[in-house]
Protein backbone atom coordinates (compact mmCIF):
# COMPACT_ATOMS: atom_id res chain seq x y z
CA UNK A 1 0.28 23.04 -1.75
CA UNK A 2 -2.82 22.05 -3.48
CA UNK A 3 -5.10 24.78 -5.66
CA UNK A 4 -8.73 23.27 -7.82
CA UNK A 5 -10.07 26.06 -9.50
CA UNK A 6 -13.16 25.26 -11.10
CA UNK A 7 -12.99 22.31 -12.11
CA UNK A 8 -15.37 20.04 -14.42
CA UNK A 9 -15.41 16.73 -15.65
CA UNK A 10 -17.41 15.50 -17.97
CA UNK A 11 -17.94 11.27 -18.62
CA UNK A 12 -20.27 11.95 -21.68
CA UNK A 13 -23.54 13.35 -20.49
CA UNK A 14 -22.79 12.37 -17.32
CA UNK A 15 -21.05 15.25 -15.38
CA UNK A 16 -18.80 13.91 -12.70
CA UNK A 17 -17.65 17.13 -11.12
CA UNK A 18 -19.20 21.00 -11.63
CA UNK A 19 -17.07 24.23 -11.07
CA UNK A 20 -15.22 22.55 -7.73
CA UNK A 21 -12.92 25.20 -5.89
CA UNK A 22 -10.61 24.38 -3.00
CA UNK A 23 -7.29 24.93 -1.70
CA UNK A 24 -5.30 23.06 1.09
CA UNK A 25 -2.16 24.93 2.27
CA UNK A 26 1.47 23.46 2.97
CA UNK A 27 1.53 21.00 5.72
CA UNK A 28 -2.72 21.77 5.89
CA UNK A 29 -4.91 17.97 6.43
CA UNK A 30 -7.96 18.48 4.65
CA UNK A 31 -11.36 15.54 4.08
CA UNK A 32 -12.64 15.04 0.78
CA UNK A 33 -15.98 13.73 1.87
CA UNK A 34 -19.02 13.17 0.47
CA UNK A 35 -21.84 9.86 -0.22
CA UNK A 36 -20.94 6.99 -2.56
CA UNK A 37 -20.67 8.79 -5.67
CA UNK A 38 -20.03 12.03 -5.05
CA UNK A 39 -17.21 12.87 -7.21
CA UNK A 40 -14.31 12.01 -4.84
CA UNK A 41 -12.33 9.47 -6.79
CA UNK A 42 -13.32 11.69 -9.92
CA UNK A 43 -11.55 14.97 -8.53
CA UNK A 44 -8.59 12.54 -6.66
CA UNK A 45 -7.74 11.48 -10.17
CA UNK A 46 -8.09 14.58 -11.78
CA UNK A 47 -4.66 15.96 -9.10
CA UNK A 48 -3.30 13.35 -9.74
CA UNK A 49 -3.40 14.28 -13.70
CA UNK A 50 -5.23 10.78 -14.81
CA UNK A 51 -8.42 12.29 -15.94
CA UNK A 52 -8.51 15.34 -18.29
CA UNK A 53 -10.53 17.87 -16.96
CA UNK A 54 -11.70 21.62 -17.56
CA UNK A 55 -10.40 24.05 -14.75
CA UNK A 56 -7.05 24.34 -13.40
CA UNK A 57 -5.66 22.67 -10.87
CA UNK A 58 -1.81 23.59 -9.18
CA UNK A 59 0.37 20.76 -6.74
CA UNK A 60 3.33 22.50 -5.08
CA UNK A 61 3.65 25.40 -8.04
CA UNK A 62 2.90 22.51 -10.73
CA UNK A 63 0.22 22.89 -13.72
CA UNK A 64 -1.17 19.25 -13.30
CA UNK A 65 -2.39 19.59 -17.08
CA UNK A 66 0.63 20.91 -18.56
CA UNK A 67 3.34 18.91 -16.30
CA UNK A 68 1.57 15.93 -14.93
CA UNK A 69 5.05 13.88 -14.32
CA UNK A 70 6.50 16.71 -12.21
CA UNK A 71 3.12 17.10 -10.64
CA UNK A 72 2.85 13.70 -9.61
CA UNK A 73 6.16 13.84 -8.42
CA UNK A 74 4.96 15.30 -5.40
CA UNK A 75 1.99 12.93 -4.76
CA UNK A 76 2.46 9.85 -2.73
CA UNK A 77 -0.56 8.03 -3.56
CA UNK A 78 -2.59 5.55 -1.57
CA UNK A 79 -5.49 4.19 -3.65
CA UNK A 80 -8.62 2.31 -2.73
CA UNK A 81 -7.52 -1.21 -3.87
CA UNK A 82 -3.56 -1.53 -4.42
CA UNK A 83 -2.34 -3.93 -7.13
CA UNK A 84 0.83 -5.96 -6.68
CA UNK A 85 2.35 -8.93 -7.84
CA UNK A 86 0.89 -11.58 -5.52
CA UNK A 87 3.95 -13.89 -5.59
CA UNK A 88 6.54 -11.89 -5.14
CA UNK A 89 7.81 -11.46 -1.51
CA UNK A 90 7.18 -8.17 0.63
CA UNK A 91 11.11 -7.54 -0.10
CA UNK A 92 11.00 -8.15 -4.02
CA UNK A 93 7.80 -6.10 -4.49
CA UNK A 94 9.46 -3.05 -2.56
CA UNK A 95 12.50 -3.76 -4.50
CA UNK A 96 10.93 -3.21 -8.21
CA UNK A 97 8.32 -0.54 -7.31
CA UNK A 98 11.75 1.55 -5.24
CA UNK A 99 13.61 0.68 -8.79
CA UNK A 100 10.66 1.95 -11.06
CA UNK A 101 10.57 5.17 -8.59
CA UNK A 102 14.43 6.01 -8.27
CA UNK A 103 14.27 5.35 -5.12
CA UNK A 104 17.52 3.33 -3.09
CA UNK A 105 17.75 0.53 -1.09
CA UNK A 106 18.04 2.49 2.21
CA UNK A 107 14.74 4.14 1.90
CA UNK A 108 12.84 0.81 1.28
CA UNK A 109 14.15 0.04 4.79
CA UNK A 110 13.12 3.27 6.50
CA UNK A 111 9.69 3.52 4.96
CA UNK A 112 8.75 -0.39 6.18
CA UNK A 113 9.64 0.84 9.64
CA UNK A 114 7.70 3.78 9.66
CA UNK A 115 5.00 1.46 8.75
CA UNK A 116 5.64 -1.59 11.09
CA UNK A 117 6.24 -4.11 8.17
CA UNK A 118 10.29 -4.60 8.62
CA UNK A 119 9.53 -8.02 9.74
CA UNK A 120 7.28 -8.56 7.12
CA UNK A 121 10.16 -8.79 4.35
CA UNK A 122 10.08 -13.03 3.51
CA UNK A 123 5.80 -12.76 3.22
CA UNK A 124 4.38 -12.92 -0.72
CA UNK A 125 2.00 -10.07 -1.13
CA UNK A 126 -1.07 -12.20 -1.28
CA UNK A 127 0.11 -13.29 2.70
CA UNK A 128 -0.55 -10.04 3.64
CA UNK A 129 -3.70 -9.02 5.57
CA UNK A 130 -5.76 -5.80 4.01
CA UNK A 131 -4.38 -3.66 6.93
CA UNK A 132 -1.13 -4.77 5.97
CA UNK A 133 -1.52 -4.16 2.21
CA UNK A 134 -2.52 -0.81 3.06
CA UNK A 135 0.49 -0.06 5.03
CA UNK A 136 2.55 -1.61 2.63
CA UNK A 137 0.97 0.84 0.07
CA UNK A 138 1.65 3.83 2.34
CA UNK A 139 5.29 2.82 2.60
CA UNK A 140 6.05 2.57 -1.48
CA UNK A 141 4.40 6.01 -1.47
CA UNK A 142 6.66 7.44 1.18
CA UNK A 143 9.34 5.96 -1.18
CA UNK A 144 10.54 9.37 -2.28
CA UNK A 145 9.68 11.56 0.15
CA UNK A 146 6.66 13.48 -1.52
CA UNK A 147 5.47 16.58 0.26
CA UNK A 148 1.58 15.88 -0.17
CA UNK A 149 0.10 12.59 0.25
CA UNK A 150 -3.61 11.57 -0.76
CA UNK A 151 -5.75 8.61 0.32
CA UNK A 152 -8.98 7.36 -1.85
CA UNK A 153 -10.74 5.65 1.22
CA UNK A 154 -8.05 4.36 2.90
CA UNK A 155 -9.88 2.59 5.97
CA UNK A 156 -12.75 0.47 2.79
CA UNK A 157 -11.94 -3.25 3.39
CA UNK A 158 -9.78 -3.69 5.86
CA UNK A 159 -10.51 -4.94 9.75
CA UNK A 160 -11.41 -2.83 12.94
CA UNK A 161 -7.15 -3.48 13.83
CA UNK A 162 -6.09 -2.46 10.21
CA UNK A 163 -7.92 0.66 10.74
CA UNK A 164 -6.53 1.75 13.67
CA UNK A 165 -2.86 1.30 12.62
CA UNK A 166 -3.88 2.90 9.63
CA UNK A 167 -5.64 5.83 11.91
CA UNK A 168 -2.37 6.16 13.93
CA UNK A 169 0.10 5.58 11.27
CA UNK A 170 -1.67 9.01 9.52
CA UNK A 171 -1.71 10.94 12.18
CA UNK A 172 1.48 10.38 12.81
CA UNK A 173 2.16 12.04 8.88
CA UNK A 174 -0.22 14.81 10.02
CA UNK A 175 2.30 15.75 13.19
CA UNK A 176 5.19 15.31 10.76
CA UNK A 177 4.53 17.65 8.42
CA UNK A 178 2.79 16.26 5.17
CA UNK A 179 0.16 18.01 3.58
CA UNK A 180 -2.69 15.50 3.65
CA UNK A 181 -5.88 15.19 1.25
CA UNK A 182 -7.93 12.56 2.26
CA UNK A 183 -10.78 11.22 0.34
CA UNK A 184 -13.40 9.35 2.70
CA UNK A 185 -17.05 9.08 2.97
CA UNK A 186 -16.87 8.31 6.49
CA UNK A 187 -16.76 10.98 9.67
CA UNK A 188 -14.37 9.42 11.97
CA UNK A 189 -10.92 10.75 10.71
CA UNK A 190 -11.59 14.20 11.48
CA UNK A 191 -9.13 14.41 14.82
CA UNK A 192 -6.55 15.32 12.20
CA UNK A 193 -8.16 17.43 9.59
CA UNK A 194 -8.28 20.56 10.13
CA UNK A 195 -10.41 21.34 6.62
CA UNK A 196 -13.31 19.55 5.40
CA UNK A 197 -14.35 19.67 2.05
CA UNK A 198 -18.34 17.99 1.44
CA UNK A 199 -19.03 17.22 -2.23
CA UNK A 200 -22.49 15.88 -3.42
CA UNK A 201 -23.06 14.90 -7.11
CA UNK A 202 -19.98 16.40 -8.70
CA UNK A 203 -20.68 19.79 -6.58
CA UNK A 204 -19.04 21.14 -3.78
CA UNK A 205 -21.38 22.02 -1.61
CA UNK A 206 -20.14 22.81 1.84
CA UNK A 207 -16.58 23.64 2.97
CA UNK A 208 -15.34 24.77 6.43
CA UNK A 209 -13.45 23.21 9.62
CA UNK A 210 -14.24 19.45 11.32
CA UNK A 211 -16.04 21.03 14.18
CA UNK A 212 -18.70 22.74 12.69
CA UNK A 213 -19.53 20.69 9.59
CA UNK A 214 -18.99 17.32 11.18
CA UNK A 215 -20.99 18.56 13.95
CA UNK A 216 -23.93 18.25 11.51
CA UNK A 217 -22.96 14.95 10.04
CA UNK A 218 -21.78 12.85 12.80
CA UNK A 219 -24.25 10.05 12.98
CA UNK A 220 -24.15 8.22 16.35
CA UNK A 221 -21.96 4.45 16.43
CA UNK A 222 -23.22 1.72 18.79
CA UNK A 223 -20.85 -0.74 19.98
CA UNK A 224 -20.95 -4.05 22.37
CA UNK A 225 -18.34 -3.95 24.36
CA UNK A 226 -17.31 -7.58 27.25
CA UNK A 227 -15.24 -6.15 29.49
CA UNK A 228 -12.45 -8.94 31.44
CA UNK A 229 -13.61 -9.88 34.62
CA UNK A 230 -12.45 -7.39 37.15
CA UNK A 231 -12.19 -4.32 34.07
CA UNK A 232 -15.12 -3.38 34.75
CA UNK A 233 -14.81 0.18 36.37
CA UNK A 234 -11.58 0.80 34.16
CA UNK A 235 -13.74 0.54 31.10
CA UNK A 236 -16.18 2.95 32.29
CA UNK A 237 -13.66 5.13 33.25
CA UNK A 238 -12.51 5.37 29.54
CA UNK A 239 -16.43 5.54 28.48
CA UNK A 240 -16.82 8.38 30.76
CA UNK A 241 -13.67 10.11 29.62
CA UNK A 242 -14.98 10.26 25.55
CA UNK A 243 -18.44 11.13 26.88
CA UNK A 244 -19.38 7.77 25.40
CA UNK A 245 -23.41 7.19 26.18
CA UNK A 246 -23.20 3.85 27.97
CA UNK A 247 -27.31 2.41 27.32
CA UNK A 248 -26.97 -0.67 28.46
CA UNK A 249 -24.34 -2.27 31.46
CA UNK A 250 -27.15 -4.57 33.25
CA UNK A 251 -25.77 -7.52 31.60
CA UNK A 252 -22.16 -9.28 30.29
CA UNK A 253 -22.14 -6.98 27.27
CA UNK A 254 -22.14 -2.59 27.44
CA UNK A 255 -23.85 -1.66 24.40
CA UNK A 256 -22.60 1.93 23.96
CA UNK A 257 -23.45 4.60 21.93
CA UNK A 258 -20.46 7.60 20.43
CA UNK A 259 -20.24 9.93 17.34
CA UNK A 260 -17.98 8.27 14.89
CA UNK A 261 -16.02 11.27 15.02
CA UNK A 262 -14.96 9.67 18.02
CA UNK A 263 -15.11 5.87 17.62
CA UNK A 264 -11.40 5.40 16.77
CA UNK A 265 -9.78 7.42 19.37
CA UNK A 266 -11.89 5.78 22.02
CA UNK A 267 -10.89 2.25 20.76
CA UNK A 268 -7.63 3.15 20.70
CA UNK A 269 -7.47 3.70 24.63
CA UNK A 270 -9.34 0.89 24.93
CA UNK A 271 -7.31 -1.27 23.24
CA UNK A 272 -4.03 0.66 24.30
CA UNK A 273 -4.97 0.16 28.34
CA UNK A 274 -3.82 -3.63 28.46
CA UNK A 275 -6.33 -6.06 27.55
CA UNK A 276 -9.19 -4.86 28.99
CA UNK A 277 -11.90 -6.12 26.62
CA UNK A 278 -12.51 -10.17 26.05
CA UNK A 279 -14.71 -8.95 22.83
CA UNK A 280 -15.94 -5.86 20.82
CA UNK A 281 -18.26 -5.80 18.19
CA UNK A 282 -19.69 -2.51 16.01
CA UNK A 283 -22.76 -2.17 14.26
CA UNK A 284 -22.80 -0.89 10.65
CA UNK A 285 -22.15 2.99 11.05
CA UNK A 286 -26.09 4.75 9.32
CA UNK A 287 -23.31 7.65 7.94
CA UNK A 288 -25.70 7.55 4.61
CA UNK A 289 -28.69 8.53 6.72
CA UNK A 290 -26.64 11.27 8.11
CA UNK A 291 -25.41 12.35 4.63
CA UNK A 292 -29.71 12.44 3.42
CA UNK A 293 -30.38 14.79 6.07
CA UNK A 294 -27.17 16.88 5.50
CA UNK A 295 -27.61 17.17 1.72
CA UNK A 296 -31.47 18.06 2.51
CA UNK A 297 -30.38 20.75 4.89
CA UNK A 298 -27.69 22.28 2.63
CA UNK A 299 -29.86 22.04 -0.66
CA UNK A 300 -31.33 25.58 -2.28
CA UNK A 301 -34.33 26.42 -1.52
């Protein structure tokens, strides 16, 4: 579906991405991860034929250099920050972005279901919350069907709930059949990749599958979890079953300790089992620490 071969990009002296090679097959789910920096919204644009670039890079059969509109045809995109016109109501904005697409009136419908935003229809954009923005963004890129869909940090900005509709929502796509690139800087949406991709400075400079490299860059999450009254041993239970390190229970709040890897499927059953928590809180993930110590391990000697 997807083929970079060697591709640069220069923004005057600065070079924003050197000789990068990858491929992701039809229906493949791969991580484009990396620091702040790294090139990742640099090589997303280049796909999707905004930046010039040297190299060559292929969507679906497509030269992205010399036939960006058919290229793009088979992108649905999902950008960092999404721009709409605030005033106009969930239904009007889905309206003019289906009309600008080609898209009809029955797939706006479908694609705010998939999404969980029928009921959202009467609400102006700037009503929406940043999880719903996101989904919104995910539906107008479903519009027309596209075979490959990329994200450019699709979980920055939005709330612990946003995230995990966003987290289910995907893998949902993944199951379904879309090939997936995903551009993150964070570890924890790797229970659906099956390719990961590491770029550092415009280089790529690891590439292999989620268990091995994430198993080097995985840094450790610690979370406070109040349990209702009576919950008690059912929240255990579900620490237990993610081999969540429980460090502290001698008080009203567990402070708990998991790889991010496996933050969001853990607070998923936690938060799918009925109300068992009265509050959650998560401390700022150190991912940047784990990327030093990566980058050190994988530099030349």
């Amino acid at each position: 579906m997807l083929e970079v071969k060697n591709v640069s990009k220069r923004f005057g002296k600065f070079q924003a991405l050197k000789d990068v090679s990858f491929t992701v097959p039809n229906n493949g789910r791969a991580l484009l991860l990396g620091p702040n920096g790294a090139g990742k919204s640099t090589m997303i644009k280049a796909v999707m034929g905004v930046h010039r670039f040297a190299g060559e890079i292929i969507v679906d059969g497509i030269n992205v250099s010399r036939k960006g509109v058919q290229a793009r045809e088979r992108i649905g995109y999902v950008p960092q920050y999404s721009a709409f016109y605030e005033t106009l109501t969930v239904d009007q904005e889905s309206k003019f972005i289906a009309k600008i697409k080609g898209a009809s009136k029955d797939a706006i419908q479908e694609k705010l279901a998939i999404v969980g935003l029928t009921d959202a229809t009467k609400k102006t954009m700037k009503a929406l919350s940043g999880g719903m923005r996101q989904r919104f963004a995910l539906a107008m890129a479903l519009l027309t069907n596209p075979p490959m869909l990329i994200f450019d940090e699709p979980l920055a900005n939005i709330d612990l709930k946003g995230q995990l509709d966003f987290m289910g929502l995907a893998r949902n796509l993944a199951r379904g059949g879309h090939t997936l690139l995903i551009a993150t800087h964070l570890t924890g949406m790797s229970e659906f990749a099956d390719q990961v991709i590491v770029l550092n400075r415009g280089r790529k400079i690891a590439e292999g599958t989620p268990d091995v490299l994430l198993a080097q860059l995985d840094p450790d999450q610690t979370i406070y979890l109040r349990p209702k009254a009576g919950h008690e041993k059912e929240v255990s239970e579900i620490l237990a079953r993610y081999n969540a390190k429980i460090i502290n229970d001698q008080s009203l709040t567990m402070v708990v300790s998991i790889p991010n890897s496996r933050k969001f499927t853990l607070l998923n059953s936690l938060f799918s089992n009925g109300g068992v928590l009265d509050d959650i809180a998560i401390e700022p993930s150190k991912i940047e620490a784990a990327y030093t110590k990566f980058l050190e391990e994988k530099a030349p000697a």
